[in-house]
N, C-alpha and C. Protein backbone atom coordinates (compact mmCIF):
# COMPACT_ATOMS: atom_id res chain seq x y z
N UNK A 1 38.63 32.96 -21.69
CA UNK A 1 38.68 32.26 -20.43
C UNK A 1 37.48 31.32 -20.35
N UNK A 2 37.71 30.20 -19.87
CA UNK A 2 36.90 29.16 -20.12
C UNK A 2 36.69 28.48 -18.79
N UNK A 3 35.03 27.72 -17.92
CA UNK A 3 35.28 27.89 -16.70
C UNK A 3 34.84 26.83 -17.32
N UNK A 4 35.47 25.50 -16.39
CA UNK A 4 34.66 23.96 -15.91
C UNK A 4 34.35 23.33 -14.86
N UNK A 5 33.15 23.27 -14.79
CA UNK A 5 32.27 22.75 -14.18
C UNK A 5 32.35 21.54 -13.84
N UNK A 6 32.63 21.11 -13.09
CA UNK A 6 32.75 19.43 -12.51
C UNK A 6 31.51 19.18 -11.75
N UNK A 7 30.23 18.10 -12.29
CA UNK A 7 29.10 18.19 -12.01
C UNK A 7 28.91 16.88 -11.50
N UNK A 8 29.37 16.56 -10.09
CA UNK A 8 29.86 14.78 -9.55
C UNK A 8 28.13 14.66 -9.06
N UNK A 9 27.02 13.67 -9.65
CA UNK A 9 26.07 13.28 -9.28
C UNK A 9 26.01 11.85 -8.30
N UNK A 10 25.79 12.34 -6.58
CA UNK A 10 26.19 11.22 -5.91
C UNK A 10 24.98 10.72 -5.83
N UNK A 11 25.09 9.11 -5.62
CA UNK A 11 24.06 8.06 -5.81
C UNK A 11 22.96 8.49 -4.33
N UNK A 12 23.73 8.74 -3.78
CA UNK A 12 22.90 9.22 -1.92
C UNK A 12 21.89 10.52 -2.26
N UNK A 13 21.85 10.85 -3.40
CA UNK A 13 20.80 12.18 -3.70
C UNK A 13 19.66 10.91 -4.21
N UNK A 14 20.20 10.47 -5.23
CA UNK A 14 18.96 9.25 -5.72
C UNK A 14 18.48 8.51 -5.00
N UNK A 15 19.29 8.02 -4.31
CA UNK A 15 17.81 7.45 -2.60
C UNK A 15 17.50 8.33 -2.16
N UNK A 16 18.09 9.52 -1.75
CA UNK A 16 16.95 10.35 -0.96
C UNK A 16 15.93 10.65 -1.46
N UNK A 17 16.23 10.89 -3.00
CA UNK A 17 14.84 11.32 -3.50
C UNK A 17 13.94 10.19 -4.00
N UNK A 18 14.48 8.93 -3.74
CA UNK A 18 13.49 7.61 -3.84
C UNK A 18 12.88 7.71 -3.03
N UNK A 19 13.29 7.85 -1.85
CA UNK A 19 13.18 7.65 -0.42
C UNK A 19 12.02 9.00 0.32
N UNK A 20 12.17 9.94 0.26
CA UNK A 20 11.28 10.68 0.06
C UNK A 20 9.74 10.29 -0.93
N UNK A 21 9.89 10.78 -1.94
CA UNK A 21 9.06 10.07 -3.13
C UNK A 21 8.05 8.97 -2.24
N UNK A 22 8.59 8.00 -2.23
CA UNK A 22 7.94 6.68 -1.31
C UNK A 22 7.61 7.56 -0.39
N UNK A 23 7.64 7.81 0.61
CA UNK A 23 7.24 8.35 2.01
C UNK A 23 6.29 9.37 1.83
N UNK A 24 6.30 10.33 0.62
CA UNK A 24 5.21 11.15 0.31
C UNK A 24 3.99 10.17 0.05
N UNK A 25 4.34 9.16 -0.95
CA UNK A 25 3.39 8.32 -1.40
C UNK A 25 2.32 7.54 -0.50
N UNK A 26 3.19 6.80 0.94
CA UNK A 26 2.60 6.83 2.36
C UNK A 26 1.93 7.50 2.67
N UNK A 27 2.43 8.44 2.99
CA UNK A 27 1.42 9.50 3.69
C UNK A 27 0.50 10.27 2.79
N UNK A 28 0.29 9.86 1.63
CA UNK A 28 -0.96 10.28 0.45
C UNK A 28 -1.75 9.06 0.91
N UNK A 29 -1.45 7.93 1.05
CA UNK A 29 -2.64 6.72 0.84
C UNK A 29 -3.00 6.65 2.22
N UNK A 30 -2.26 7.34 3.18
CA UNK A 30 -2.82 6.97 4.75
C UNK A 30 -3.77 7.75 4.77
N UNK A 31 -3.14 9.40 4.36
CA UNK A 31 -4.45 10.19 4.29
C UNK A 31 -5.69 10.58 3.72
N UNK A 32 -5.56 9.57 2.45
CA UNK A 32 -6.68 9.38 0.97
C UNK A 32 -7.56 8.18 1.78
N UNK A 33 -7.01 7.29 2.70
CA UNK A 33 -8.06 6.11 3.41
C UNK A 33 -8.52 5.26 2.09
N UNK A 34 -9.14 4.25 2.66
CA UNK A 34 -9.39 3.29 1.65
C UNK A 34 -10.39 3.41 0.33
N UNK A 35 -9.96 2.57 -0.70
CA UNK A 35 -10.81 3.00 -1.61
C UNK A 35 -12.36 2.68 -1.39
N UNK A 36 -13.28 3.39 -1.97
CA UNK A 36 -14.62 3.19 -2.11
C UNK A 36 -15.32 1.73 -3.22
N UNK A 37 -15.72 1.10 -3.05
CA UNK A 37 -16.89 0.08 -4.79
C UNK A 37 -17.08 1.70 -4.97
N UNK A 38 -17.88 0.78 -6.30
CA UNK A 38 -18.77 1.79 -6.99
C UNK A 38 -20.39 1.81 -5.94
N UNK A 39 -20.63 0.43 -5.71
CA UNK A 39 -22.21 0.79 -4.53
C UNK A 39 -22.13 1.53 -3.70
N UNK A 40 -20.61 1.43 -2.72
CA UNK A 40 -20.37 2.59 -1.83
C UNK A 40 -20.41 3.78 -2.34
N UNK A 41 -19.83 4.19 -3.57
CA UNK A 41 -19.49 5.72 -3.50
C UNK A 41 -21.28 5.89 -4.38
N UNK A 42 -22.14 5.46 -4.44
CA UNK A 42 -23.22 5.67 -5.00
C UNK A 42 -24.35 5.83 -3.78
N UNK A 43 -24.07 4.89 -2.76
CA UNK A 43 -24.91 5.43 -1.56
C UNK A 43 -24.79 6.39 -1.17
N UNK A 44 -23.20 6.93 -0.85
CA UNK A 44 -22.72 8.14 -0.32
C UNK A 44 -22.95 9.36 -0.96
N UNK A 45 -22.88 9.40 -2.43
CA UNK A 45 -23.44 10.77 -3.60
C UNK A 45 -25.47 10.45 -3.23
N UNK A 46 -26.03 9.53 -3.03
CA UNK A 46 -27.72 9.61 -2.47
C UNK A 46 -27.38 10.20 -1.36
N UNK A 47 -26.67 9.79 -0.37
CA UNK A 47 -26.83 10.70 0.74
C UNK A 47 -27.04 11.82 1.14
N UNK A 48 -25.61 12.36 0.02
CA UNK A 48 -25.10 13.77 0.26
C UNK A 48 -26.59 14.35 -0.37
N UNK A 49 -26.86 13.57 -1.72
CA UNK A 49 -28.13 14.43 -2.35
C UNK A 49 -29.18 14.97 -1.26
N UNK A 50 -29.29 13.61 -0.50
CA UNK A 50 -30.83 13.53 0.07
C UNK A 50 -30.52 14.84 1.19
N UNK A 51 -29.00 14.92 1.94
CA UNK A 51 -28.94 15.57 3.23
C UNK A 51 -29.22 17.16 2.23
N UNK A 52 -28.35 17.65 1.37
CA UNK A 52 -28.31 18.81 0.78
C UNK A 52 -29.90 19.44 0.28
N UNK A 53 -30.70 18.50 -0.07
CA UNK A 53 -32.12 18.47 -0.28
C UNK A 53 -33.36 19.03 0.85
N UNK A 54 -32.66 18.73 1.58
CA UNK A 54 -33.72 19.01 3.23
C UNK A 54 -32.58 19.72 3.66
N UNK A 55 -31.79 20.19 3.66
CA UNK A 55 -31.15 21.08 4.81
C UNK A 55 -30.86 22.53 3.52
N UNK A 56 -31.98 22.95 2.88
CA UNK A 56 -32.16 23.55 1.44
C UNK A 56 -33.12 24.40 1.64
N UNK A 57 -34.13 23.64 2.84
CA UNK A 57 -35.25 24.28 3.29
C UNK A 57 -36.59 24.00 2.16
N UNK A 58 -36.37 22.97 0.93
CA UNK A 58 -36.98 22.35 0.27
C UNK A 58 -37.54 20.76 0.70
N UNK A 59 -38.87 20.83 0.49
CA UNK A 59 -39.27 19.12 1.26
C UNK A 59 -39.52 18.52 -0.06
């Protein structure tokens, strides 16, 4: 006995999952905010150093 499978792939799954996909991707870059330079993200790693340094209880 032999069973077949009729496996109909509708095109409306492939946009949804475009469509999704994209919309995850949105809401990654809304919530990631804009990118940093390199001067920015280099002030911000001195910062963190300098704040972590004194709030260490080390002068």
């Amino acid at each position: 006995m032999h069973a077949h499978i009729n496996v109909h792939f509708d095109h409306n799954h492939d946009r949804l999952f475009s469509r999704i996909s994209r919309d995850l991707g949105a809401a990654y870059d809304w919530l990631a905010g804009p990118g940093m330079s390199g001067q920015e993200r280099m002030s911000r790693e001195l910062a963190e150093a300098r704040n972590g340094k004194y709030s260490n209880g080390a002068v």
